[in-house]
Protein backbone atom coordinates (compact mmCIF):
# COMPACT_ATOMS: atom_id res chain seq x y z
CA UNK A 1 -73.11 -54.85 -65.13
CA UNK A 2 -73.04 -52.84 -68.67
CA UNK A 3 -73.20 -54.69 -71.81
CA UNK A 4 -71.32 -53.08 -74.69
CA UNK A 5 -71.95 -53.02 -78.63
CA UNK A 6 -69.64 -50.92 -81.61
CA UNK A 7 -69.97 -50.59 -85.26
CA UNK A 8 -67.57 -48.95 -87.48
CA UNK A 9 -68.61 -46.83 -91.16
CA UNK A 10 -66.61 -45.52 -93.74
CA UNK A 11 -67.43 -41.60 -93.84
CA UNK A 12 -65.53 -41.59 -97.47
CA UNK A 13 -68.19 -44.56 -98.71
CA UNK A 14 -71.04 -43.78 -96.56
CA UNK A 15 -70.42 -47.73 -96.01
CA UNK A 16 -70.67 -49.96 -92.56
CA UNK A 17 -67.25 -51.86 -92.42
CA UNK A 18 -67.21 -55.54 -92.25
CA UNK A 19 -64.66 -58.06 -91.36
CA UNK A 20 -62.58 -55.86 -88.80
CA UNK A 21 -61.02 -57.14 -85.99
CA UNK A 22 -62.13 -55.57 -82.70
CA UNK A 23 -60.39 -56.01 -79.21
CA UNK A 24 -61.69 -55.39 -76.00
CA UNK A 25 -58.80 -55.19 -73.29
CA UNK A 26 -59.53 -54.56 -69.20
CA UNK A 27 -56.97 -53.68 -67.02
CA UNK A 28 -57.49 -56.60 -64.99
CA UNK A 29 -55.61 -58.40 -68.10
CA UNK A 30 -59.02 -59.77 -69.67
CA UNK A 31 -59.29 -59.43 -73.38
CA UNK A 32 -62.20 -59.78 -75.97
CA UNK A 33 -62.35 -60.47 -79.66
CA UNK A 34 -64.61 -60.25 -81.97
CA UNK A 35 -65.02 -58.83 -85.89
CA UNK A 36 -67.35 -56.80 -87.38
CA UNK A 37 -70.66 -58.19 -89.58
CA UNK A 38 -71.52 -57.73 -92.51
CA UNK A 39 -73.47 -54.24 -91.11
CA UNK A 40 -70.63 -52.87 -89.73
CA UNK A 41 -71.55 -53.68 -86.17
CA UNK A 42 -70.35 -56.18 -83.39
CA UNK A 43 -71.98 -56.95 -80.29
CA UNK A 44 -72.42 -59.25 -77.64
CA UNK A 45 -69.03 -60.80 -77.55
CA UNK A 46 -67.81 -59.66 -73.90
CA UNK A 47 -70.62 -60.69 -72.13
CA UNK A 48 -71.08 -58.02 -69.40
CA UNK A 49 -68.51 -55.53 -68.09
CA UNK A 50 -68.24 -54.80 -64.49
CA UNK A 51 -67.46 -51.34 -63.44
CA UNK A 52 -63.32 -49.91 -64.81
CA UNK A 53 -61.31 -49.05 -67.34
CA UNK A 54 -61.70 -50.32 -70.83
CA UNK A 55 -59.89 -50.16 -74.51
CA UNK A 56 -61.32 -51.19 -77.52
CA UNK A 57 -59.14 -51.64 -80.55
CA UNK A 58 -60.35 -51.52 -84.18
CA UNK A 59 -57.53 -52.94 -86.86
CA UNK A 60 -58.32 -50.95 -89.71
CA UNK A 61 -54.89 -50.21 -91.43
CA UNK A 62 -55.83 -53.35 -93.92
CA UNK A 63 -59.43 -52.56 -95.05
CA UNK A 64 -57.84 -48.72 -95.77
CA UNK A 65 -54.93 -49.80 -97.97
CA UNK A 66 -57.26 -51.83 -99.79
CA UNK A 67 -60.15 -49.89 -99.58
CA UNK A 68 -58.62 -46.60 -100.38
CA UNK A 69 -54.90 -47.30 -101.19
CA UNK A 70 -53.19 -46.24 -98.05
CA UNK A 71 -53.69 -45.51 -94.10
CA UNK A 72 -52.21 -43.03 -91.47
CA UNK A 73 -53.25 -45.60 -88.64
CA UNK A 74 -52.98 -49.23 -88.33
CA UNK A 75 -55.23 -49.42 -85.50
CA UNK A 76 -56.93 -47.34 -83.61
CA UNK A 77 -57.72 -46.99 -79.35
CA UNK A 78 -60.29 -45.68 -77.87
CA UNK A 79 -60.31 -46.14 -73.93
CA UNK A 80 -63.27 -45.71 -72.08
CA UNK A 81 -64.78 -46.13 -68.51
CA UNK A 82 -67.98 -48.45 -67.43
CA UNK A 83 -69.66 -47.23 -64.34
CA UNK A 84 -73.44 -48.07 -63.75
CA UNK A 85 -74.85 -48.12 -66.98
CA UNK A 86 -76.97 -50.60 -68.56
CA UNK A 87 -75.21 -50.97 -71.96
CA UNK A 88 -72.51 -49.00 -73.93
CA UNK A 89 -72.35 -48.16 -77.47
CA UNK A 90 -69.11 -47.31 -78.68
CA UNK A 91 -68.94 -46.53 -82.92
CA UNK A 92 -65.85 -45.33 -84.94
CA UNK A 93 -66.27 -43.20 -88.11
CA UNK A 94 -63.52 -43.61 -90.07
CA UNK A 95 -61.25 -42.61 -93.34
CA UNK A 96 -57.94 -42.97 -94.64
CA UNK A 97 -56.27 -40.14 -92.97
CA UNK A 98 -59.05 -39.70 -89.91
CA UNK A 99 -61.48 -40.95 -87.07
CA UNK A 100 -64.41 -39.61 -84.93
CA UNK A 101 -65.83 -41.54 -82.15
CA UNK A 102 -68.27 -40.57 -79.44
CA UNK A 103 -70.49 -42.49 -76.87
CA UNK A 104 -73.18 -43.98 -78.31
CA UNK A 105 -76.92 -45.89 -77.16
């Protein structure tokens, strides 16, 4: 079973991002909210994945209008696939017009 952990910065502040709403969604219709602290970062909130398919969703369109004073995307996907390993990190760099993500530890 993998556990799985995210946090989300601001590459125009240099800032972590708090209060976003974060979605976990399995293809076996299970589904996982959560929001982001005060560091940016969210974890333990799905308890531990089994093996499959995964998409996390970070709502960001808000905190960029207000933040910056407008937003190409709303929200944004990232799918992803658990096999064996022991935990998951998945982070999102973000500005108003793009995002970088990669697998974290």
């Amino acid at each position: 079973m993998t556990t799985l952990s995210s946090h989300i910065l601001d590459t125009t502040t240099g800032l972590p991002v708090e209060g976003i709403t974060v979605q976990v969604f399995s293809f076996d219709n299970q589904r996982f909210d959560t929001q982001t602290n005060a560091d940016g970062r969210c974890s333990d909130w799905v308890g531990e994945l089994s093996a499959g398919t995964y998409q996390i969703r970070f709502h960001v369109g808000e905190y960029l209008i207000q933040t910056h004073g407008k937003a190409f995307y709303p929200h944004i996907d990232i799918t992803f696939i658990v096999n064996d390993e022991k935990h998951l990190h998945v982070p999102l760099l973000i500005s108003p017009f793009g995002f970088s993500s990669y697998r974290g530890s």
